[in-house]
Protein backbone atom coordinates (compact mmCIF):
# COMPACT_ATOMS: atom_id res chain seq x y z
CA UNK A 1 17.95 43.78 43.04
CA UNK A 2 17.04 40.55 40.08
CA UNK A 3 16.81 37.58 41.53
CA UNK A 4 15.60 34.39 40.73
CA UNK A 5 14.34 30.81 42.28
CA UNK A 6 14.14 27.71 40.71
CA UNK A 7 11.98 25.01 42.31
CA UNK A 8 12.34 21.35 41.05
CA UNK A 9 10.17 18.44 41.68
CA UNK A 10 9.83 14.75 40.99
CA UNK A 11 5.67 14.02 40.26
CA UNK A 12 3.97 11.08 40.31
CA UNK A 13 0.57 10.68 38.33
CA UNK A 14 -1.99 9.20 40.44
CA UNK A 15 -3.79 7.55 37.60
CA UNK A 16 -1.37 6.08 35.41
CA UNK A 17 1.54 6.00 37.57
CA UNK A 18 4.07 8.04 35.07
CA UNK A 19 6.81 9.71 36.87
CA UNK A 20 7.63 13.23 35.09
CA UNK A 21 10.61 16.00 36.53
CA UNK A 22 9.24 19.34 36.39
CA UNK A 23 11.32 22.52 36.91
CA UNK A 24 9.53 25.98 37.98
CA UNK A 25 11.41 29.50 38.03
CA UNK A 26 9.72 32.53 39.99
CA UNK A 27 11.83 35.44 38.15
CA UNK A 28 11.71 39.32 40.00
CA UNK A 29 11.11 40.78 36.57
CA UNK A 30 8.35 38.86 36.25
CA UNK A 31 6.65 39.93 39.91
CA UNK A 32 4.15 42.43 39.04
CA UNK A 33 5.09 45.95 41.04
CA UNK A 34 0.73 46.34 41.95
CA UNK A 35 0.29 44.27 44.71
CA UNK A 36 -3.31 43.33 43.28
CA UNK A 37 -1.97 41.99 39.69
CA UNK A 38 -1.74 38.30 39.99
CA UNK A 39 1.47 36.39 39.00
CA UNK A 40 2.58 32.52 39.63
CA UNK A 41 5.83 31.09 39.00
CA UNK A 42 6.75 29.85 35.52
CA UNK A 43 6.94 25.86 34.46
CA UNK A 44 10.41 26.12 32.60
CA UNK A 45 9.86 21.97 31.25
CA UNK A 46 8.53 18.77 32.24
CA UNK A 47 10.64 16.05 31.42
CA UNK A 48 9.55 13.44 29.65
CA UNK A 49 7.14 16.16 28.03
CA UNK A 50 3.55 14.82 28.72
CA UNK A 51 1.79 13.13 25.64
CA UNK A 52 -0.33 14.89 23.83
CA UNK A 53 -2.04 12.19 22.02
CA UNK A 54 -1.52 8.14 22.76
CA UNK A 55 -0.60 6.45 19.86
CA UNK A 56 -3.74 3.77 18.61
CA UNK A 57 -3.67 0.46 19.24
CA UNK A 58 -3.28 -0.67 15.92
CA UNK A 59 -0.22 1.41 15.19
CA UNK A 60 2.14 -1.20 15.18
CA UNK A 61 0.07 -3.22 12.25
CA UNK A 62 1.27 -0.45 9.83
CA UNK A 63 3.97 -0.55 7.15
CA UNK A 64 7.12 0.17 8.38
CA UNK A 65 7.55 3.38 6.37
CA UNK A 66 4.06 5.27 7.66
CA UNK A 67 4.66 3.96 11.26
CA UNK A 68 7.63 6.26 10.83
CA UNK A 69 6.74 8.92 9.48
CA UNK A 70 3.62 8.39 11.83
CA UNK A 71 5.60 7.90 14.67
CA UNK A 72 8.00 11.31 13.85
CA UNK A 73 4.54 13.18 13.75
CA UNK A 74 3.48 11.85 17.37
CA UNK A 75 7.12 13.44 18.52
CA UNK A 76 6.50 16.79 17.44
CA UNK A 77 3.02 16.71 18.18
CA UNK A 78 4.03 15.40 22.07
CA UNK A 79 7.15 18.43 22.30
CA UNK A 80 4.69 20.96 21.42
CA UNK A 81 6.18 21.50 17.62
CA UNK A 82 2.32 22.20 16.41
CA UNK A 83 3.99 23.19 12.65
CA UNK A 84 5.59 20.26 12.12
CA UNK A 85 3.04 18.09 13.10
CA UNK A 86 0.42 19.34 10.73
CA UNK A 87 3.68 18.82 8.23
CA UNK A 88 3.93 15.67 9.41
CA UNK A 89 0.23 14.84 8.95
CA UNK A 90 0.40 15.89 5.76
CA UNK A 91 3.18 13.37 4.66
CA UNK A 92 1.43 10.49 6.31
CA UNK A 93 -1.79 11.27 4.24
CA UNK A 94 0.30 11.40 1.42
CA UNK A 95 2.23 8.24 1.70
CA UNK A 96 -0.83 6.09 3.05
CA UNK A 97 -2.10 7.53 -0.63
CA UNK A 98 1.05 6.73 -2.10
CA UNK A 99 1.61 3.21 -1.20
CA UNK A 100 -2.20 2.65 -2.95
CA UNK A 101 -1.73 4.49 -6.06
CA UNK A 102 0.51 5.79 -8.46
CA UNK A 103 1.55 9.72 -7.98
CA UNK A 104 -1.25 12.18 -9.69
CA UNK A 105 1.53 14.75 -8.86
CA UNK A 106 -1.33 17.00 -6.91
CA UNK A 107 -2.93 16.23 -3.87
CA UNK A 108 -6.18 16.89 -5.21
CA UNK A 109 -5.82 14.07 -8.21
CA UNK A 110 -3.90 11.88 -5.37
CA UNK A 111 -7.49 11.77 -3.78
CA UNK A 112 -9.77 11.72 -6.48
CA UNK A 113 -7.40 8.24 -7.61
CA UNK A 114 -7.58 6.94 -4.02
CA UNK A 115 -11.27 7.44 -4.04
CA UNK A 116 -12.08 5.49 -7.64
CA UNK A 117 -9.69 2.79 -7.27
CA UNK A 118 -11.94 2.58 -3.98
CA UNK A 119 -9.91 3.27 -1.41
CA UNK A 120 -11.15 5.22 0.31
CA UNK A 121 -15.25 6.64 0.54
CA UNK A 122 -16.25 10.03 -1.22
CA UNK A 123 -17.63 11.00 2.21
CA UNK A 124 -13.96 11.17 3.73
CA UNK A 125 -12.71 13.39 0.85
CA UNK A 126 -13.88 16.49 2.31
CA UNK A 127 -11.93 15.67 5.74
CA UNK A 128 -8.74 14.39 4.05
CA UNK A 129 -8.49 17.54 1.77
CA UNK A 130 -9.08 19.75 4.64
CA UNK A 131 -6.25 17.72 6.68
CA UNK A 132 -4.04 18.23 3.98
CA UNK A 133 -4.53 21.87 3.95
CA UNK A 134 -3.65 21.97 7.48
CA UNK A 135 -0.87 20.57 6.45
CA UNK A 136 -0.01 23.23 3.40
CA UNK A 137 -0.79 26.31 5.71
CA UNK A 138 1.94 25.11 8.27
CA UNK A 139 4.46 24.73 4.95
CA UNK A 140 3.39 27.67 2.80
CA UNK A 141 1.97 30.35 4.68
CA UNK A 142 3.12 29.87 8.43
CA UNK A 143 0.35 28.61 10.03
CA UNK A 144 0.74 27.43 13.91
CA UNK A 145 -2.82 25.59 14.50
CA UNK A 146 -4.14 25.32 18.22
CA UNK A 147 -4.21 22.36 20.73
CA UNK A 148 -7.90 22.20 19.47
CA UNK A 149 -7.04 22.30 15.62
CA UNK A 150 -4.58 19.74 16.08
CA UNK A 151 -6.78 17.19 17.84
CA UNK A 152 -8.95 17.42 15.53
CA UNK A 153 -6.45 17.09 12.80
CA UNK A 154 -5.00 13.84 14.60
CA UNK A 155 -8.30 12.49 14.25
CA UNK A 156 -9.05 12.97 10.78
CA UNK A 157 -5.87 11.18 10.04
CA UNK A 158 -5.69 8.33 12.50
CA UNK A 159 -9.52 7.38 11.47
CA UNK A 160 -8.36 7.77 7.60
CA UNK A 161 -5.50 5.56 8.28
CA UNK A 162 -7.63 2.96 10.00
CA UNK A 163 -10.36 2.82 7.57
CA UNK A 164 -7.27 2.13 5.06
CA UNK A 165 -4.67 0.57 6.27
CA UNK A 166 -5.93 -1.33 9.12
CA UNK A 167 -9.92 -2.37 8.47
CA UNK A 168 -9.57 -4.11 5.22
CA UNK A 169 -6.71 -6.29 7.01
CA UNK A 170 -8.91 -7.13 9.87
CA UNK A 171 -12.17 -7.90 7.76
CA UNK A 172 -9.83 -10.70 5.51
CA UNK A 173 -9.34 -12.24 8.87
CA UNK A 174 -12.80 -12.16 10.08
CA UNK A 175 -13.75 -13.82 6.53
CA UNK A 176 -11.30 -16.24 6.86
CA UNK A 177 -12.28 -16.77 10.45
CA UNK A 178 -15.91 -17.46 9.81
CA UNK A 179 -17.02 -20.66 8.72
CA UNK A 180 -18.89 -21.35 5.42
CA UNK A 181 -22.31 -21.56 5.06
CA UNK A 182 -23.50 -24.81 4.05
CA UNK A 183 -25.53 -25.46 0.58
């Protein structure tokens, strides 16, 4: 005899208060026939997926065009697409680039430009190529990276976009908000 049961329950997070669905299946091809082999039932989905990474603060100060792309990225990166969102991380590098320099038509050049015109420091050049690797793996030669790889590619971008999207913004206000010195 197959059978099946499906358990479904309505959770409540006890810190944040976020209300997710989640369904659970407990399958007979999936019992184990030794009595001493462990087995628990299977989480089918949550619904709304849990987030994988919040989105900063200062997202919403970004150009319209990388807070899209951006914002795609968080998407696959939250439904467990871990491909995509290296892909994705890779096009936001490259159009952060792109919207302060002209095309160098390879990543590499794209950098080395970004970096002279002084857009970034030489000391983040290491990080950013190895982001946009990531990035090239997942495209070219199939790489999936881990929950760990990802983080760590999340924060590599987010503190790249900062430093150039978002700091040299907020440092023109803090010079306009502090008052002269007097002569």
């Amino acid at each position: 005899m197959i059978w099946a049961l499906n358990y479904f329950k309505i959770l409540k997070c006890l810190g944040c208060d976020e209300i997710h669905f989640m369904e659970t299946e407990v399958f007979s091809e999936d019992v184990p026939m030794d009595p001493d082999e462990k087995y628990g039932p299977q989480i089918i989905a949550v619904y709304p997926p849990r987030l994988a990474r919040k989105v900063p603060d200062w997202f919403k100060q970004l150009d319209s065009e990388i807070k899209s792309i951006l914002l795609e990225t968080y998407n696959a990166l939250h439904n467990g697409s871990r491909r995509l969102a290296a892909m994705g991380g890779r096009a936001v590098l490259e159009r952060v680039m792109l919207t302060k320099i002209e095309d160098q038509h390879t990543f590499k050049k794209n950098v080395e430009e970004f970096i002279t015109l002084g857009y970034m420091q030489e000391s983040l050049k290491e990080p950013l190529l190895n982001a946009l690797d990531i990035g090239s793996a997942s495209i070219h030669r199939g790489y999936a990276p881990d929950e760990t790889t990802l983080s760590s590619l999340f924060e590599i971008i987010e503190s790249i976009i900062h430093a150039t999207c978002i700091v040299p913004d907020t440092a023109e206000s803090v010079k306009k908000a502090t008052p002269k010195r007097k002569k």
